[in-house]
N, C-alpha and C. Protein backbone atom coordinates (compact mmCIF):
# COMPACT_ATOMS: atom_id res chain seq x y z
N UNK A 1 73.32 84.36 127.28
CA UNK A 1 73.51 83.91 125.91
C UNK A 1 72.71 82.63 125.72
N UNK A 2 72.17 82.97 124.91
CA UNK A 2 71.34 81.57 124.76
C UNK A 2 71.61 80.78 123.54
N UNK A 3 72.24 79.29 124.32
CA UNK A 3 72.97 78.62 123.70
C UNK A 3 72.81 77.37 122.34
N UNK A 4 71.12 77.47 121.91
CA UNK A 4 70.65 77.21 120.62
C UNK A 4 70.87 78.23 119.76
N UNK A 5 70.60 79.17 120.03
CA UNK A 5 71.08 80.38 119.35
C UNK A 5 72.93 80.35 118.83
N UNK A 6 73.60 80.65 119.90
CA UNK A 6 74.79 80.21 119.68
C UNK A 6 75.14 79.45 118.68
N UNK A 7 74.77 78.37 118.77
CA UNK A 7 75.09 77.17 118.09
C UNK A 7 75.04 76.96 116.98
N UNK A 8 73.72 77.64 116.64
CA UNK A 8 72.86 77.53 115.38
C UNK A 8 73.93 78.57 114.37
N UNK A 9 74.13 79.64 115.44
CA UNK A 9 75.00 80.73 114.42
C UNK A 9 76.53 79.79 114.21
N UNK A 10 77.06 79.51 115.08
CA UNK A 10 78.32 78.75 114.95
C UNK A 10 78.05 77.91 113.64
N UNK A 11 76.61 77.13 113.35
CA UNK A 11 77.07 76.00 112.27
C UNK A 11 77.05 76.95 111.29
N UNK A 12 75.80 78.00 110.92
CA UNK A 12 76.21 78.52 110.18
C UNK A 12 77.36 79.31 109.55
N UNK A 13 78.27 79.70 110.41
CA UNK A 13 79.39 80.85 109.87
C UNK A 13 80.02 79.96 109.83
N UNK A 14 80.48 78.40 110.30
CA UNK A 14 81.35 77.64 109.98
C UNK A 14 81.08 77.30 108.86
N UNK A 15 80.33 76.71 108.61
CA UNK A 15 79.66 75.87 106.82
C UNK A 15 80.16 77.07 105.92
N UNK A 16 79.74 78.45 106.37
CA UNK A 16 79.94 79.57 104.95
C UNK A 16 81.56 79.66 105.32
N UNK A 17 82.35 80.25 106.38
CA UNK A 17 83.96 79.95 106.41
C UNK A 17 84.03 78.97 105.92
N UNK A 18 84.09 77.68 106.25
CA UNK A 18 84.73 76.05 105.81
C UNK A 18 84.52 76.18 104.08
N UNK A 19 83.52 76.53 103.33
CA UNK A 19 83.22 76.36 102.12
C UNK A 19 83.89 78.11 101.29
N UNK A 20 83.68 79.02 101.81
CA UNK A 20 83.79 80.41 101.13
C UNK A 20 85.40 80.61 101.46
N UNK A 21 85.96 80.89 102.52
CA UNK A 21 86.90 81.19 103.18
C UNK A 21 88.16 80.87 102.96
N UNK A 22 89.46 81.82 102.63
CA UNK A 22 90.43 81.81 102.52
C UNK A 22 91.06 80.67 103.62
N UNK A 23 92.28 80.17 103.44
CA UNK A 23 93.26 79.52 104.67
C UNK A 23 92.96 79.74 105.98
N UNK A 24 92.83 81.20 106.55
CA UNK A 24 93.09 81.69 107.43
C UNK A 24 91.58 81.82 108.23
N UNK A 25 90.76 82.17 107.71
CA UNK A 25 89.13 81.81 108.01
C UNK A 25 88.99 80.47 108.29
N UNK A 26 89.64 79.67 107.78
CA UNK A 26 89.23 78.31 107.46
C UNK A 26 89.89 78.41 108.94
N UNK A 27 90.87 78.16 109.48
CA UNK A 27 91.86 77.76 110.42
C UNK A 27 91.52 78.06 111.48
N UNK A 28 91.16 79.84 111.38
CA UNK A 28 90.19 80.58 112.46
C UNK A 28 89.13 80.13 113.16
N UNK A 29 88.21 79.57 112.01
CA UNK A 29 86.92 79.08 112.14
C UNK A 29 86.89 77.39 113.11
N UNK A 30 88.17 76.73 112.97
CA UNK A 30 88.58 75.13 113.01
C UNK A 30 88.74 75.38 114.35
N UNK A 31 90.13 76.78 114.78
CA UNK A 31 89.88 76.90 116.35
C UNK A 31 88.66 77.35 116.80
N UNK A 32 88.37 77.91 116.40
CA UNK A 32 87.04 78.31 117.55
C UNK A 32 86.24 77.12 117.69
N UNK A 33 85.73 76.29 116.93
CA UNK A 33 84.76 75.15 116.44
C UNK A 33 85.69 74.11 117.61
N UNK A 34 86.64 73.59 117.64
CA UNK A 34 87.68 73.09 118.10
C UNK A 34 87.08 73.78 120.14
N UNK A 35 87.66 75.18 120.26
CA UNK A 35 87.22 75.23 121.44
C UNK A 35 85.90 75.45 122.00
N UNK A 36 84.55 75.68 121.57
CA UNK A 36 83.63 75.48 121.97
C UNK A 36 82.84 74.02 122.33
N UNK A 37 83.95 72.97 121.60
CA UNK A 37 83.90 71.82 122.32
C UNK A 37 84.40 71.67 123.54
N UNK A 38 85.63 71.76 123.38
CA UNK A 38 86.58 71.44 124.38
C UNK A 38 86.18 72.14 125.38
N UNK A 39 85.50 73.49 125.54
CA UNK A 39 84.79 74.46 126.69
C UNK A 39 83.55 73.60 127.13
N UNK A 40 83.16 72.78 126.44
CA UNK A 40 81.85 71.73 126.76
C UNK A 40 82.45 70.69 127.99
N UNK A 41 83.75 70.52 126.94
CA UNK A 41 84.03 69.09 127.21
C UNK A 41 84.45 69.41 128.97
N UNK A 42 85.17 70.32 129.37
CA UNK A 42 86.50 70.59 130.21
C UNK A 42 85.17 71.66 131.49
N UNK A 43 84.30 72.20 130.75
CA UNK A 43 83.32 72.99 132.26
C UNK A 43 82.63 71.77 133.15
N UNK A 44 82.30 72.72 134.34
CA UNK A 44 82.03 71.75 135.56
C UNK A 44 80.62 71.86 135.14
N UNK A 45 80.13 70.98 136.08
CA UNK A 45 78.46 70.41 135.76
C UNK A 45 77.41 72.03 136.33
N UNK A 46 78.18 72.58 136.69
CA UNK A 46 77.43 74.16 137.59
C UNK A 46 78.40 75.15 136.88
N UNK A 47 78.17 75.06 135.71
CA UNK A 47 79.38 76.45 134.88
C UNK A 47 79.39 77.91 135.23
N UNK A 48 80.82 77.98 135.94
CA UNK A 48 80.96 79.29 135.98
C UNK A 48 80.31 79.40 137.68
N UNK A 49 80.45 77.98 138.50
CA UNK A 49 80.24 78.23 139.90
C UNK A 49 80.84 78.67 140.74
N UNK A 50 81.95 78.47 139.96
CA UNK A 50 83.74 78.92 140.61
C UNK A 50 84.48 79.33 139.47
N UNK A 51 85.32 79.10 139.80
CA UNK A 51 86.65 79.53 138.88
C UNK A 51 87.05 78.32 138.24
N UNK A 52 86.85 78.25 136.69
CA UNK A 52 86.71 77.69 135.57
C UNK A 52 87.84 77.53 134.92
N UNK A 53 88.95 76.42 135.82
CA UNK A 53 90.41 76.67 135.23
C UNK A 53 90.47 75.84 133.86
N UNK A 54 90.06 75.02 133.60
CA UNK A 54 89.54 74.09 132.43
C UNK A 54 89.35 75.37 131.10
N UNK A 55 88.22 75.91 131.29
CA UNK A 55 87.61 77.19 130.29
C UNK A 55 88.88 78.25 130.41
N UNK A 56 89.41 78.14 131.57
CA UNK A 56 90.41 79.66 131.04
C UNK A 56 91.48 78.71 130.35
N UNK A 57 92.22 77.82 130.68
CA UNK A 57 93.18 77.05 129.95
C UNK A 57 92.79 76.58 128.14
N UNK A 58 91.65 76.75 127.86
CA UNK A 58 91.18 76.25 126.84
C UNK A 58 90.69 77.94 126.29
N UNK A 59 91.05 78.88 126.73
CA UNK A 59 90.57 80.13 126.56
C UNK A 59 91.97 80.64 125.66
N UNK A 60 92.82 80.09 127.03
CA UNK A 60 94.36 80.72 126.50
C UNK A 60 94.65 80.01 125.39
N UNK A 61 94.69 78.48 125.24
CA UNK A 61 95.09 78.33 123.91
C UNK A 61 94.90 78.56 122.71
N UNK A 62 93.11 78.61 122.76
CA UNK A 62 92.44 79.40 121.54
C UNK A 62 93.51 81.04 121.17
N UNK A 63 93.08 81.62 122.60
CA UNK A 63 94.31 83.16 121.92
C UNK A 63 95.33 82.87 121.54
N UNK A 64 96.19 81.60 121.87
CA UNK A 64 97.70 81.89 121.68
C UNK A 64 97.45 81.33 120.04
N UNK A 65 96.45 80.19 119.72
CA UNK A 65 95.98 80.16 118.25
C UNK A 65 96.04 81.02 117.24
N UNK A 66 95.00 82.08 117.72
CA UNK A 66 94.53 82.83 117.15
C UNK A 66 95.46 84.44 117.05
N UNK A 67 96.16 84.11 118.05
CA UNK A 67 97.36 85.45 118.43
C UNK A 67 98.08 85.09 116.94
N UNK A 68 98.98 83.52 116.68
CA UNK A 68 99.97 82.70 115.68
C UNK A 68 99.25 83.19 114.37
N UNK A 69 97.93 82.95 114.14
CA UNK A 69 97.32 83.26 112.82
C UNK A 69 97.47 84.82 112.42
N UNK A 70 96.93 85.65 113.27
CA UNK A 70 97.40 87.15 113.26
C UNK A 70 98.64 87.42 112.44
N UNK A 71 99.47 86.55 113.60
CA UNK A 71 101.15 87.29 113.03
C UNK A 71 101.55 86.24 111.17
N UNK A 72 101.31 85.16 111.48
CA UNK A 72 100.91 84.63 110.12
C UNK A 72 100.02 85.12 108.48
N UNK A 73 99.22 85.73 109.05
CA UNK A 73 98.35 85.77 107.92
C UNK A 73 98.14 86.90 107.44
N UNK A 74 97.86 87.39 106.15
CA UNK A 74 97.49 88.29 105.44
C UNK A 74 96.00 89.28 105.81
N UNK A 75 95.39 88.91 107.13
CA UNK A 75 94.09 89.24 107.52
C UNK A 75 94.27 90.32 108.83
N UNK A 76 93.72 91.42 108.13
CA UNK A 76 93.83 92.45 109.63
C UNK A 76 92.67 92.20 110.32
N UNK A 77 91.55 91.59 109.92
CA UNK A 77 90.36 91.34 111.38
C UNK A 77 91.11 90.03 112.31
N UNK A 78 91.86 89.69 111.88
CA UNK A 78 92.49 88.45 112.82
C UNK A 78 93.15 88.88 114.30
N UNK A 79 94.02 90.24 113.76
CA UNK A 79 94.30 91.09 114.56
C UNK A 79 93.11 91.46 116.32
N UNK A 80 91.85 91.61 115.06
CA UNK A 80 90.62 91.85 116.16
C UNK A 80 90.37 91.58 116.81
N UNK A 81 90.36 90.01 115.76
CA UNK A 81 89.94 88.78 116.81
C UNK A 81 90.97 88.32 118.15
N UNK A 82 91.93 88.63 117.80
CA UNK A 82 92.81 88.30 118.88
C UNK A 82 92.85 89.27 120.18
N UNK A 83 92.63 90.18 119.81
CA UNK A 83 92.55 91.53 120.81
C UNK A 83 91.39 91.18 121.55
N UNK A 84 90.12 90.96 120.93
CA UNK A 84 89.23 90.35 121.80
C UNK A 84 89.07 89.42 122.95
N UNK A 85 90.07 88.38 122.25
CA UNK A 85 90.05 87.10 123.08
C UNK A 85 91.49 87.28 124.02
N UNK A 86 92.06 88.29 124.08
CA UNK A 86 93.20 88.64 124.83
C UNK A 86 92.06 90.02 125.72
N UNK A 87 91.61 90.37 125.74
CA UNK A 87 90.36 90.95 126.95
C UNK A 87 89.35 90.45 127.43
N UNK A 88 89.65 88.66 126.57
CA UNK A 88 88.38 88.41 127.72
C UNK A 88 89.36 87.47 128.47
N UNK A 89 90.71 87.23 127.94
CA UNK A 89 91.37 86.72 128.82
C UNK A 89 91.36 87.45 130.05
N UNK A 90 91.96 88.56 129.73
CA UNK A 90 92.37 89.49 131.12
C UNK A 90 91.14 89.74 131.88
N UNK A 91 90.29 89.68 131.52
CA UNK A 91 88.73 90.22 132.32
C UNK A 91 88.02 88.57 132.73
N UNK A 92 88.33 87.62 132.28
CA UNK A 92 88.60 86.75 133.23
C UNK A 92 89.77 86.45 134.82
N UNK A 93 90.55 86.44 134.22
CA UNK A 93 91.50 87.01 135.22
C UNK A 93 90.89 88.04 136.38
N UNK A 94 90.64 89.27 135.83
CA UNK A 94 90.02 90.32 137.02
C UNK A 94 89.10 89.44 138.01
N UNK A 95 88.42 89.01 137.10
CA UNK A 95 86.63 88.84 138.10
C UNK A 95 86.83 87.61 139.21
N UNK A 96 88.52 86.66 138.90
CA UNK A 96 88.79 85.76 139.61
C UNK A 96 89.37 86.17 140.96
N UNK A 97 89.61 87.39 140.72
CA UNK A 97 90.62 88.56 141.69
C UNK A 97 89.43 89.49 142.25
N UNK A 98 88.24 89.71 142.06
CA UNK A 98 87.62 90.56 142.62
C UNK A 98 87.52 90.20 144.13
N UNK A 99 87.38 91.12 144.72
CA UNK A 99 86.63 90.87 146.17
C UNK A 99 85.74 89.61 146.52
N UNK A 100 84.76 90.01 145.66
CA UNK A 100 83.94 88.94 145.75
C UNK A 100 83.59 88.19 144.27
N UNK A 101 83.28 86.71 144.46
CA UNK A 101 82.54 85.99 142.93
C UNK A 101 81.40 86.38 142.62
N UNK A 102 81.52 87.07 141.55
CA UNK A 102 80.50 87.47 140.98
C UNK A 102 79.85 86.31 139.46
N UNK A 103 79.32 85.65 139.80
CA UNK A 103 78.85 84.61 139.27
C UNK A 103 78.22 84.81 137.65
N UNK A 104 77.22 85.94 137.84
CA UNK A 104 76.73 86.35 136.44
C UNK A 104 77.91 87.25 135.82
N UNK A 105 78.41 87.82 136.46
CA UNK A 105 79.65 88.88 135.69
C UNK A 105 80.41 87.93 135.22
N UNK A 106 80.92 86.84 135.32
CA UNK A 106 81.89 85.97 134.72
C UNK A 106 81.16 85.43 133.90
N UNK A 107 79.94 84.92 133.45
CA UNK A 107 79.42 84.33 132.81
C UNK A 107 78.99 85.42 131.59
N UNK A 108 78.93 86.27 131.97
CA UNK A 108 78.72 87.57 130.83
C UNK A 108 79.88 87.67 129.87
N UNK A 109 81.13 87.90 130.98
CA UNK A 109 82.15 88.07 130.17
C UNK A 109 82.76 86.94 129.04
N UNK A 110 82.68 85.39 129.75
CA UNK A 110 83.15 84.80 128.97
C UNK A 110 82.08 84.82 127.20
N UNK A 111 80.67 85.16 127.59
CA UNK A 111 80.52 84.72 126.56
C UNK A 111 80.36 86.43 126.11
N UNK A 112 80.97 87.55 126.39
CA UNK A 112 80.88 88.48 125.88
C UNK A 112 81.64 88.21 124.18
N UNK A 113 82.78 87.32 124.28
CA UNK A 113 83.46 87.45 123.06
C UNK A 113 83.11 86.15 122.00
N UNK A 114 81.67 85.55 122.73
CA UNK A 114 81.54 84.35 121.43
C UNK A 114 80.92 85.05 120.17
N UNK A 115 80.11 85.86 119.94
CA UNK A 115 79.36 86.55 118.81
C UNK A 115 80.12 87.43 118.30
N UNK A 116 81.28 88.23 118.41
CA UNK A 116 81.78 89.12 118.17
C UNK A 116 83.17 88.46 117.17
N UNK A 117 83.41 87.07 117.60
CA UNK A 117 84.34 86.55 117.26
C UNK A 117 83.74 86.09 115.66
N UNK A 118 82.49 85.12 115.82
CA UNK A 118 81.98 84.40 114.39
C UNK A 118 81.40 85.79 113.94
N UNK A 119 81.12 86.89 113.98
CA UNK A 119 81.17 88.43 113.44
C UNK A 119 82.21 88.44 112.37
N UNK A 120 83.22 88.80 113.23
CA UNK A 120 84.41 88.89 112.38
C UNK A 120 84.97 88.07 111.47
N UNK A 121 84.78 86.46 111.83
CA UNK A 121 85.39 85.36 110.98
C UNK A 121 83.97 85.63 109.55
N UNK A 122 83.12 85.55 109.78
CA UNK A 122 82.21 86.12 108.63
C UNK A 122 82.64 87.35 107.69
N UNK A 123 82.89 88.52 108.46
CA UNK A 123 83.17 89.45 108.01
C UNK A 123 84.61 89.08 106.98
N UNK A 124 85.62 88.96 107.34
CA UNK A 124 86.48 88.19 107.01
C UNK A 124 86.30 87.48 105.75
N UNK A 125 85.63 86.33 105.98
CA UNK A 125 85.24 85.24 104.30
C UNK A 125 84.17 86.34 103.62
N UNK A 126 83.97 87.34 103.95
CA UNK A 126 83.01 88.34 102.76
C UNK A 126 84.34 88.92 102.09
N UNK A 127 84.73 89.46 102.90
CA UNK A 127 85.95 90.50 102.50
C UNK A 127 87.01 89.77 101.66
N UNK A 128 87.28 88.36 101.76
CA UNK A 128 88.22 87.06 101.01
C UNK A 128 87.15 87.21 99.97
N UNK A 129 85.96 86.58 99.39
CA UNK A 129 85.25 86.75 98.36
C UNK A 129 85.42 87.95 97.48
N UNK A 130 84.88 88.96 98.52
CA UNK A 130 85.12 90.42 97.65
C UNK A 130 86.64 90.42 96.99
N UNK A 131 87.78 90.26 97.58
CA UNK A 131 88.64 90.47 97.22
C UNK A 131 89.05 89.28 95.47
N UNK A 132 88.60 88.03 95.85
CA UNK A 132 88.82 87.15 95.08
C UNK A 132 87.90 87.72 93.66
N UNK A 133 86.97 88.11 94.17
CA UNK A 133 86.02 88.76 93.01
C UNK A 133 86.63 89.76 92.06
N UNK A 134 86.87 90.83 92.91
CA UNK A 134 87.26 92.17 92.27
C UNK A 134 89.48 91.93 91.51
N UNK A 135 90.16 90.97 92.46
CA UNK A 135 91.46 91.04 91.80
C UNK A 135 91.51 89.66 91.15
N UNK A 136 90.98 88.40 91.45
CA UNK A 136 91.13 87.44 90.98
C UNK A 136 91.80 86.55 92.33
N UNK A 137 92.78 87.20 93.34
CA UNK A 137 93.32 86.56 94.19
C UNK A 137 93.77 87.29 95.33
N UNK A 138 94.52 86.27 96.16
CA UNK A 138 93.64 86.88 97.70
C UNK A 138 95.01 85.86 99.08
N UNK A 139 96.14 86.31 98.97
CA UNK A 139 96.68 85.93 99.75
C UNK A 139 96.93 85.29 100.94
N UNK A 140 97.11 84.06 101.78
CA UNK A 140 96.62 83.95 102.69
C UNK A 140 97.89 83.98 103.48
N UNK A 141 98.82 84.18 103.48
CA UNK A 141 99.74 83.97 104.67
C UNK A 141 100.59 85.48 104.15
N UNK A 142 101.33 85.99 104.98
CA UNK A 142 102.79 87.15 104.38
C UNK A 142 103.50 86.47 103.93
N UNK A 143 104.10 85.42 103.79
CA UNK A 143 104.81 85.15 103.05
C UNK A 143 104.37 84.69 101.40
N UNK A 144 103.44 84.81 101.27
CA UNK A 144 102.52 84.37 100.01
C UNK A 144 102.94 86.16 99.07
N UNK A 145 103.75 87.13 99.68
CA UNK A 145 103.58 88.17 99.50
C UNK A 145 104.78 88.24 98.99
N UNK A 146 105.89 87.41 99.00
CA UNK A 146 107.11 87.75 98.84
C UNK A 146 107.63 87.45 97.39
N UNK A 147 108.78 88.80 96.80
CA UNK A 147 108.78 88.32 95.94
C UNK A 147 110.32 87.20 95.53
């Protein structure tokens, strides 16, 4: 993964979430933005030389984040997003358990779920627009649903 690239996409889907984006995009977008620091801040100087308890601890909280927004919010890609980041949990986990360290396989995986994630949070603030467009309004939590 090449990490100008990364980055570059991160400011962008944040700026269009932060400005376009319902509650829940917005919040989505704050954790992830939130842990791709903290994954800066917390990796060893040789990332992904060993076992990266810093990045998985900062892995889990993002899911358990992003798990809370799911059950919170009016957004079924949140759902996605969480399912994602709950398999790269577990497939972190595996590769720490394999036989042997496989050095590029862990490094694949973790960043298997960074593009797939600002995917969806995009997809997401289109689908909040569309919706705001076509009904006028656009729910952001279940309880916003009640009558």
């Amino acid at each position: 993964m090449n990490a100008y690239l990364y980055l570059a996409t991160l400011l962008t889907v944040s700026a269009w979430s932060f400005s376009r984006g319902g509650a829940p995009e917005r919040a989505a977008m704050a954790a992830i933005v939130v842990a791709v620091f903290a994954t800066a801040a917390v990796a060893s100087h040789r990332i992904f030389g060993g076992r990266e308890v810093g990045v998985f601890a900062v892995d889990t909280i993002l899911t358990f984040v992003v798990v809370t927004l799911a059950l919170l919010a009016e957004r079924f890609w949140l759902l996605w997003l969480a399912a994602i980041l709950i398999v790269s949990l577990l497939l972190q986990l595996a590769i720490w358990y394999a036989p042997l360290y496989y050095r590029d396989v862990y490094l694949i995986l973790h960043a298997m779920s960074a593009y797939p994630t600002l995917i969806l949070i995009l997809l997401g603030t289109l689908r909040h627009r569309h919706r705001m467009k076509t009904k006028g309004h656009d729910p952001s939590w279940s309880r916003d649903n009640r009558a």
